[in-house]
Protein backbone atom coordinates (compact mmCIF):
# COMPACT_ATOMS: atom_id res chain seq x y z
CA UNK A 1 -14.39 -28.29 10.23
CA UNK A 2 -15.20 -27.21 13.84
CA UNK A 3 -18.05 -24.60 14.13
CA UNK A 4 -16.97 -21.98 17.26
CA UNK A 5 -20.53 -21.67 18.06
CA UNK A 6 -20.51 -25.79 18.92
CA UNK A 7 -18.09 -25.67 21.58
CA UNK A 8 -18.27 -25.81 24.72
CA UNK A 9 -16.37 -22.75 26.84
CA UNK A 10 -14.90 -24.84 29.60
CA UNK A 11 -13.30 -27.10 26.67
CA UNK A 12 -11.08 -23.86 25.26
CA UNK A 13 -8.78 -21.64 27.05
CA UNK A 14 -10.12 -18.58 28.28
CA UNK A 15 -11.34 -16.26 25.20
CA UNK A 16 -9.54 -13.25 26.43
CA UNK A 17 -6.70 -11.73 27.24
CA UNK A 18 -6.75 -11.96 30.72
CA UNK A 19 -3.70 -14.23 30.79
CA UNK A 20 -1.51 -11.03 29.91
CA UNK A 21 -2.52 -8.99 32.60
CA UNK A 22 -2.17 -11.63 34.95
CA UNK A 23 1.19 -12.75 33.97
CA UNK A 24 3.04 -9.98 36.13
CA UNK A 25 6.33 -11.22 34.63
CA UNK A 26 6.13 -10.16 31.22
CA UNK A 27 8.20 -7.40 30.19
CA UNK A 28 7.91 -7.57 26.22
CA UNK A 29 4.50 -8.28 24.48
CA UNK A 30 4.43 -8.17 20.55
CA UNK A 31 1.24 -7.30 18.21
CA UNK A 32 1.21 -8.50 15.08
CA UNK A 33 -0.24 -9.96 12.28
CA UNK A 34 -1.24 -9.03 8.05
CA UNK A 35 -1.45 -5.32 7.42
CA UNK A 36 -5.08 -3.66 8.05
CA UNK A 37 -6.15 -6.26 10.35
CA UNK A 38 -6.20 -3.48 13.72
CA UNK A 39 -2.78 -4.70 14.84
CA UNK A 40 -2.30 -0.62 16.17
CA UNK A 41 -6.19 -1.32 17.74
CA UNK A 42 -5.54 -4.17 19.86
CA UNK A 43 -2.02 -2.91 21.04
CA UNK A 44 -3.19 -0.11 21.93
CA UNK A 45 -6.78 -1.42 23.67
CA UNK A 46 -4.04 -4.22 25.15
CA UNK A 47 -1.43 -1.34 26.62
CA UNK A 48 -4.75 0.85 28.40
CA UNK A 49 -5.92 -2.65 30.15
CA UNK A 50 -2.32 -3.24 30.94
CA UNK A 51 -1.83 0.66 32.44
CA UNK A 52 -4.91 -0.58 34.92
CA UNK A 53 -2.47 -3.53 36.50
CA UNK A 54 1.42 -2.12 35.73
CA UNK A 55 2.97 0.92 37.44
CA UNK A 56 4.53 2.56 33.98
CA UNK A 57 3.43 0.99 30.70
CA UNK A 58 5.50 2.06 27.16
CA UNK A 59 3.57 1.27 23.79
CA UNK A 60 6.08 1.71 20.68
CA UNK A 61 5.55 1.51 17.07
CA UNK A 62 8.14 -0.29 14.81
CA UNK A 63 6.05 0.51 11.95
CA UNK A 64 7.38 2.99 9.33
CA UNK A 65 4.13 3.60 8.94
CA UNK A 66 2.95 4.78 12.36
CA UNK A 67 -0.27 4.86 13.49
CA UNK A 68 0.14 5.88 17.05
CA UNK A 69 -0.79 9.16 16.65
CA UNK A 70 -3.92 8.59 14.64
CA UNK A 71 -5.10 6.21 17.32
CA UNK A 72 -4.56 8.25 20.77
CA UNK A 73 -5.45 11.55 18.33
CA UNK A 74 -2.43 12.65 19.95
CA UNK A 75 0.87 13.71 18.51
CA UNK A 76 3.63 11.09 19.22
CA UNK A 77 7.08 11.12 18.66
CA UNK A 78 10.59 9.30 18.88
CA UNK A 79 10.82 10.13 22.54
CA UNK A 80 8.44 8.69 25.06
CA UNK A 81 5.05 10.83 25.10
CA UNK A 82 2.82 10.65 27.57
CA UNK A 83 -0.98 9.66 26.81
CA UNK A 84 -3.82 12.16 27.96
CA UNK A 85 -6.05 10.83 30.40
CA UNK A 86 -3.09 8.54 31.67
CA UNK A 87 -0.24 9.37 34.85
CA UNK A 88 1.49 5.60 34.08
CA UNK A 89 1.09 5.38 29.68
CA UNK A 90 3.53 6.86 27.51
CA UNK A 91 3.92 5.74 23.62
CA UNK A 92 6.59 6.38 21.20
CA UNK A 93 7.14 5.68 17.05
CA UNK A 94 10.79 4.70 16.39
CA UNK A 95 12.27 5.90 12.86
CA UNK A 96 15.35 4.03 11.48
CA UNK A 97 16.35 6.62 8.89
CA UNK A 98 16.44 8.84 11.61
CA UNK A 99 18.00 7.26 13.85
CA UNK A 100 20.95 5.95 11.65
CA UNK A 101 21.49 10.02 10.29
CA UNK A 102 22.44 10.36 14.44
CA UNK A 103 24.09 7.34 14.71
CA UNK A 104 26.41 8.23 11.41
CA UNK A 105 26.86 12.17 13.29
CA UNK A 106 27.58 10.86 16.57
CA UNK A 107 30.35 8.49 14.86
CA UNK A 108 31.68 11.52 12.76
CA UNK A 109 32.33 13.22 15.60
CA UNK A 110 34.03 11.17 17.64
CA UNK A 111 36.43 10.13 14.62
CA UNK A 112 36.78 13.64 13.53
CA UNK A 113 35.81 12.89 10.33
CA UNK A 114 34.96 15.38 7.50
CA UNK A 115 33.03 15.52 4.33
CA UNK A 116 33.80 15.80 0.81
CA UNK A 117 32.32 18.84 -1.56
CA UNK A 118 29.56 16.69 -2.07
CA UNK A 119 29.08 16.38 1.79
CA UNK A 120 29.67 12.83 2.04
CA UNK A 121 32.21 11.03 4.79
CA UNK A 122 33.84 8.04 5.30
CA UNK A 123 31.23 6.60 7.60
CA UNK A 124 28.30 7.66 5.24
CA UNK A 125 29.85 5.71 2.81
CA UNK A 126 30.56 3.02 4.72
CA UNK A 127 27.25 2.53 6.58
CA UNK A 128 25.52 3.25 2.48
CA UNK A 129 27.49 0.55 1.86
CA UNK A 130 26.07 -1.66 4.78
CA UNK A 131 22.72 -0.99 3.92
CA UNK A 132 22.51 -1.75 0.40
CA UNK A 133 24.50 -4.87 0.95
CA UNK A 134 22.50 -6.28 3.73
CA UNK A 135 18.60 -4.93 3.70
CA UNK A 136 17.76 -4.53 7.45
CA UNK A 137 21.03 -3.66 9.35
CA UNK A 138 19.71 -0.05 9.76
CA UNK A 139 16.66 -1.51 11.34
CA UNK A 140 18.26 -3.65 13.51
CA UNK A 141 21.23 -0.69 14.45
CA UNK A 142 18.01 1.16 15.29
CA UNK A 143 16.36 -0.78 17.32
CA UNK A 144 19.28 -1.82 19.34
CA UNK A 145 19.40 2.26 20.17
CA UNK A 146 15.81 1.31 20.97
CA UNK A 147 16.07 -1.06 23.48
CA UNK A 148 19.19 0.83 24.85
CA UNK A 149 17.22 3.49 25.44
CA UNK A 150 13.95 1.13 26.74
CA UNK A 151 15.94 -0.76 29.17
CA UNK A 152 17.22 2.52 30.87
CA UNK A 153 14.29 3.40 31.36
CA UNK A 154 11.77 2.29 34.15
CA UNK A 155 8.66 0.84 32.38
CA UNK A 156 8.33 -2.48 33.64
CA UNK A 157 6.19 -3.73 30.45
CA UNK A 158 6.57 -2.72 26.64
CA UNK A 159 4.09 -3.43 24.30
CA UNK A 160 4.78 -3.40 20.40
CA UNK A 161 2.70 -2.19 17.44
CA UNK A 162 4.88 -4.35 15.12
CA UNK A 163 4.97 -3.59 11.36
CA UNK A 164 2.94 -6.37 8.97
CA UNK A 165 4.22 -9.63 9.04
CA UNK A 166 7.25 -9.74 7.37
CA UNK A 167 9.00 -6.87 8.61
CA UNK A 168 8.05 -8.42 12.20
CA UNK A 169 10.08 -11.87 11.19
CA UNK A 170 12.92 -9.49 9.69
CA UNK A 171 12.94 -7.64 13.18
CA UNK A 172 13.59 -11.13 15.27
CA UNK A 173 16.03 -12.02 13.20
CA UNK A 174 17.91 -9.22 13.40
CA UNK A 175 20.93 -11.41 15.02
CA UNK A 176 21.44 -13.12 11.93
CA UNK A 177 21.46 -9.95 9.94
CA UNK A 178 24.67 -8.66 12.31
CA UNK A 179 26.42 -11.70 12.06
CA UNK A 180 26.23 -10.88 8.21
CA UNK A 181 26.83 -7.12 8.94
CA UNK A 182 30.18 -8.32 10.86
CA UNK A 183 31.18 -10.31 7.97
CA UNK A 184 30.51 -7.68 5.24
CA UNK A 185 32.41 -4.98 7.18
CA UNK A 186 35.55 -6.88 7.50
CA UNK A 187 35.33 -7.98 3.76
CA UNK A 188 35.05 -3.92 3.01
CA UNK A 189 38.12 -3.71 5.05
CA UNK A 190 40.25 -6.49 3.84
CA UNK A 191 39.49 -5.47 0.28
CA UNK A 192 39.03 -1.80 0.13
CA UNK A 193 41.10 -1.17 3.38
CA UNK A 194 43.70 1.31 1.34
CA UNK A 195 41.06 3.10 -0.63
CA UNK A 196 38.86 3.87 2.44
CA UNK A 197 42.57 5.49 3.68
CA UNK A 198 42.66 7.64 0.69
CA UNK A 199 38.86 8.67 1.28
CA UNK A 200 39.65 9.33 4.64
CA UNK A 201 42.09 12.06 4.20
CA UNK A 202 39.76 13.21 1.57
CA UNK A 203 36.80 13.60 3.68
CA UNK A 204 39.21 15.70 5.74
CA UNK A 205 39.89 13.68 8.68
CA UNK A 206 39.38 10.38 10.49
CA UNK A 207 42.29 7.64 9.87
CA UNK A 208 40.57 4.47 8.55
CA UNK A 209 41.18 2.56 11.35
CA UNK A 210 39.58 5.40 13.17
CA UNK A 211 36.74 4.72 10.63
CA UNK A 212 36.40 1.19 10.96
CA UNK A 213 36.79 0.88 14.67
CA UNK A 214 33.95 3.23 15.18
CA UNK A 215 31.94 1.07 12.89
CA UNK A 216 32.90 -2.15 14.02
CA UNK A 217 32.82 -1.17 17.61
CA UNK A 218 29.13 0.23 17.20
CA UNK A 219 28.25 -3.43 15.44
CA UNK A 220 29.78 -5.02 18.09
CA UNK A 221 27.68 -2.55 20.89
CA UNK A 222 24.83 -3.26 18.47
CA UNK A 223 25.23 -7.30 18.41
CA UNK A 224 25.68 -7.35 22.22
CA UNK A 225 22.40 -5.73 22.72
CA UNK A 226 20.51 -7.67 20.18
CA UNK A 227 21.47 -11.15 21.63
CA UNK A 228 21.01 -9.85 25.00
CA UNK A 229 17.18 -8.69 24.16
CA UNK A 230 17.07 -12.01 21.85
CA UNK A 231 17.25 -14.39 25.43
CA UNK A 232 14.82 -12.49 26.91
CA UNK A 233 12.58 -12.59 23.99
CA UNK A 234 12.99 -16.22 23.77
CA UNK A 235 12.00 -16.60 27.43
CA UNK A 236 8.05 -17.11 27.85
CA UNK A 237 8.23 -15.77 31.66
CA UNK A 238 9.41 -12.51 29.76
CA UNK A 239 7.92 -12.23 26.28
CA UNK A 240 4.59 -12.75 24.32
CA UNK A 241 3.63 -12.43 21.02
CA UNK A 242 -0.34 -11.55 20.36
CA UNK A 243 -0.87 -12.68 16.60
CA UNK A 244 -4.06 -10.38 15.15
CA UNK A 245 -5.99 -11.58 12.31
CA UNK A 246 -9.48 -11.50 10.18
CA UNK A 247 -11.37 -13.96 9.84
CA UNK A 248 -10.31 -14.15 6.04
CA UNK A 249 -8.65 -16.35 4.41
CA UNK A 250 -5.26 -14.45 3.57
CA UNK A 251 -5.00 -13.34 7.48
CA UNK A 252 -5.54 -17.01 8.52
CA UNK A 253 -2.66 -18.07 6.13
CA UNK A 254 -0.46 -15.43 7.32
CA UNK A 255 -1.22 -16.15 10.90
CA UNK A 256 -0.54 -19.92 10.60
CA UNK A 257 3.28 -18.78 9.08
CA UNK A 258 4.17 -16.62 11.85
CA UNK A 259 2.53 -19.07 14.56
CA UNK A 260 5.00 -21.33 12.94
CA UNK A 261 7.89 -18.80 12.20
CA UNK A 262 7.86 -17.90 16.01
CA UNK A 263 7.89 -21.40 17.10
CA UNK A 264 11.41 -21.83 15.04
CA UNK A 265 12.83 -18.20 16.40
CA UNK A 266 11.34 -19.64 20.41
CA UNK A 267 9.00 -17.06 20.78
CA UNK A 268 6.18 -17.94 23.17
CA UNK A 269 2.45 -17.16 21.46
CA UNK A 270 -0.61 -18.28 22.96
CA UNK A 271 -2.72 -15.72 22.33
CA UNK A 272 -5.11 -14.76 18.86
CA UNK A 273 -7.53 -11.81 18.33
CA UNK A 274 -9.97 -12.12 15.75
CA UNK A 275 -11.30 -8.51 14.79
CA UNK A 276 -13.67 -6.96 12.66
CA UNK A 277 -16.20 -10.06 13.34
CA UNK A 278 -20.08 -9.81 12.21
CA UNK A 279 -22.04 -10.37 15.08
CA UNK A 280 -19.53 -12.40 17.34
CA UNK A 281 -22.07 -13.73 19.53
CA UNK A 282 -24.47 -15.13 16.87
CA UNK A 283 -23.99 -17.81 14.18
CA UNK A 284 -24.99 -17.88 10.07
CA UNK A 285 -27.26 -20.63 10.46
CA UNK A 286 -28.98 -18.69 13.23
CA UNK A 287 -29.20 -15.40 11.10
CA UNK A 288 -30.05 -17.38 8.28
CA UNK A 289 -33.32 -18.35 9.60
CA UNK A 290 -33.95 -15.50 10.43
CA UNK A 291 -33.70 -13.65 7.02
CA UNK A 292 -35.14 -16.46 5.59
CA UNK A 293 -38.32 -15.62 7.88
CA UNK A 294 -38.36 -12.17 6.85
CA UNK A 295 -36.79 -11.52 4.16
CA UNK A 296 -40.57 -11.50 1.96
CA UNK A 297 -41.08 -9.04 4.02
CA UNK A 298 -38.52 -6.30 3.09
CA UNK A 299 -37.78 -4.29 0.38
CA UNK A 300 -35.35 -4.91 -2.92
CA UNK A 301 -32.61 -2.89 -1.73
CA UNK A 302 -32.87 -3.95 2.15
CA UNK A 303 -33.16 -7.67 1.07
CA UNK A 304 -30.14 -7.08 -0.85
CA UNK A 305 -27.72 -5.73 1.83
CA UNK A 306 -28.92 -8.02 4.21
CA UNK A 307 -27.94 -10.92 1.50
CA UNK A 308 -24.47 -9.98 1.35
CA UNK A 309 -24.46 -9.49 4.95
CA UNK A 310 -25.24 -12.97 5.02
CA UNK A 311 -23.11 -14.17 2.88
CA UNK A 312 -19.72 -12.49 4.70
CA UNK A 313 -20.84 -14.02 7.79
CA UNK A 314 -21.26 -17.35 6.49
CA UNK A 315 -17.69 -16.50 4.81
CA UNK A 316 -16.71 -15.00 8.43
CA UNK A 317 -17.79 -18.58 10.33
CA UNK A 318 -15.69 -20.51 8.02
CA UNK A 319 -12.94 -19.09 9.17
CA UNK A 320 -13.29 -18.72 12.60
CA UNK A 321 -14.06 -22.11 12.99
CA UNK A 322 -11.05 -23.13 10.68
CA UNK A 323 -9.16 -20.90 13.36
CA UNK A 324 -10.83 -23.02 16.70
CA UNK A 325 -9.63 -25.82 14.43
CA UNK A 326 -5.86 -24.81 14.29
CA UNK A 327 -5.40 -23.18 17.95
CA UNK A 328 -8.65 -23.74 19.93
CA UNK A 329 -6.87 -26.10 22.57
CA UNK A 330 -4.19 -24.43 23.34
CA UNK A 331 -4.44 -20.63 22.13
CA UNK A 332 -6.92 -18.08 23.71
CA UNK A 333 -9.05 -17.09 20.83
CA UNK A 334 -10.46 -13.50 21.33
CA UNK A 335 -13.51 -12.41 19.36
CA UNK A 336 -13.89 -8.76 18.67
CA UNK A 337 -16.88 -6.97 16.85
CA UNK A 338 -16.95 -5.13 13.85
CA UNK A 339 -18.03 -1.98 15.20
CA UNK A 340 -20.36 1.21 13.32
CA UNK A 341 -17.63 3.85 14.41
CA UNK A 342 -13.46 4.05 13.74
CA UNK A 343 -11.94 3.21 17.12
CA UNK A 344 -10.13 6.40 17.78
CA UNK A 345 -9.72 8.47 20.81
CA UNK A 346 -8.83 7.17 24.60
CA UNK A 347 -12.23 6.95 25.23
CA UNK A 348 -13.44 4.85 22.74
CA UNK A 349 -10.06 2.35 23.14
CA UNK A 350 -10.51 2.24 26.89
CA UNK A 351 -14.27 0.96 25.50
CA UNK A 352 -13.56 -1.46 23.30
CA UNK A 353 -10.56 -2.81 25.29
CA UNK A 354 -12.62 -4.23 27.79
CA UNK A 355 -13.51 -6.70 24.90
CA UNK A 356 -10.54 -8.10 25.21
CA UNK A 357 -10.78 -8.72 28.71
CA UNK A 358 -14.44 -9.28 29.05
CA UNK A 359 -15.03 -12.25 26.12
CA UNK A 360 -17.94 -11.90 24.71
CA UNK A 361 -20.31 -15.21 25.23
CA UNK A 362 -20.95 -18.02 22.40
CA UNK A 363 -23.32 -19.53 24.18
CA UNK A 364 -26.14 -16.68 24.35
């Protein structure tokens, strides 16, 4: 197995990620990787380096479980919010729940569709039906309104805080899902086509064609967006994909399957961070002789912590040299320190994004 500390710099790509900001082409740039490995960290430490090169820079969270707001200490919403301390950085936290409720009232009304006493209409039931049957289509009808939105705007880069690592593959397949969405509707409608009538005129309004036009027409608007945002994704002049990790042996697993997931989808990704590292710059075998020199020398309970200290770092090399193994030739492998404070605040991500831009050196 390759030790990091053993290689020579000019024999790997650049440890940073200067190739983003360099690459004045890219408009999309994914973050993602295992839950709690700082995916929200790096995209946002990536998005303040990238507000330094681009005229207008947009940061959005697909999570559900945003953590935008924690990390600019900032409230963020579904609209575009400007950072403090930034004129060109705005971030925003996309919720599909929401986003289908407005989807479902902006269909009501232009069907004219009521409710029942229970307050349900035909479209509610309709789009229930969708979601139970096929898990995703409101995430994928919500991010199409997403990208609508995104691609009237302005910014000329997006970066995304993507959820863990199977709700990021769920997300780029999100073509496949409407092709099954398309399917499903127009078995609902071939099979349930005179009972969806009858509900209809009980919901108070709305013929069923009505109905089903307005949902088929929004899959349709829905699909055409998708595979329209799905090219560009799969075009490496235009989109990136930074995989975050541990060095761990669960986040190296789960970094190897989406490497290899967004090779089969065409995604371009060339680019690893490795966070929460002991002592980057040093090796075990180095800090090992170290303790060993003066370890006599300290108390029980010192002696102790720096033991298991030890012992994750020797853990931590494994894997980081497992990782030069896999991607050292052709992926820039960045480094980042495990710090003694929470990296929260602009101040302290505009700090500790220059580590991603300034690598820090092996060789020292």
């Amino acid at each position: 197995m390759a030790d990091p500390y053993d290689y020579d710099d000019e024999d790997l790509p650049d440890p940073s990620l200067k190739n983003i900001l360099e690459q004045d082409s890219l408009q999309w740039i994914f973050v993602g990787g295992k839950g709690g490995v700082g995916k929200t960290t790096t995209s946002c430490c990536l998005a303040t380096q990238l507000a330094k090169h681009r005229k207008k820079v947009l940061i959005v969270s697909t999570d559900p479980a945003h953590n935008l707001s924690d990390a600019f200490c900032q409230k963020i919403g579904r609209e575009p919010t400007l950072i403090q301390g930034f004129t060109n950085l705005s971030a925003m936290e996309i919720d599909a729940t929401e986003d289908l409720d407005k989807m479902q009232r902006s269909m009501e009304d232009a069907t004219g569709a009521g409710h029942d006493e229970d307050g349900n209409s035909g479209i509610q039931s309709l789009l229930s039906e969708l979601t139970n049957s096929i898990p995703g289509i409101d995430e994928a009808m919500s991010f199409s309104e997403l990208m609508k939105q995104v691609q009237n705007s302005d910014y000329d880069v997006v970066v995304f805080d993507t959820a863990p690592t199977g709700h990021t593959l769920r997300l780029l397949s999100f073509p496949t899902i409407l092709e099954k969405a398309f399917g499903k509707l127009m078995d609902l409608k071939d099979r349930f086509g005179g009972l969806i009538g009858q509900a209809s005129a009980l919901f108070g309004g709305g013929s069923p064609d009505q109905v089903q036009d307005a949902l088929l027409g929004r899959l349709e608007e829905t699909r055409a967006v998708i595979n329209k945002v799905n090219q560009a994704f799969q075009d490496p002049a235009l989109t990136t994909f930074v995989c975050v990790c541990i060095p761990e042996f669960l986040s190296i697993y789960e970094t190897e399957r989406l490497v290899q997931e967004l090779s089969k989808f065409g995604i371009d990704s060339h680019n690893i961070v490795v966070n929460q590292v002991l002592f980057p710059e040093k090796d075990a075998e180095e800090l090992g002789e170290w303790f060993d020199s003066n370890k006599d020398d300290m108390q029980k309970e010192a002696r102790e912590i720096c033991s298991k200290m030890m012992a994750r770092k020797r853990m931590q090399d494994k894997y980081i040299g497992q990782c030069f193994d896999l991607y050292g030739d052709d992926f820039h492998v960045v480094l980042m320190p495990l710090l003694d404070h929470e990296v929260r605040g602009v101040e302290k991500l505009r700090d500790f994004s220059e580590l991603l831009i300034n690598p820090i050196d092996l060789e020292e």
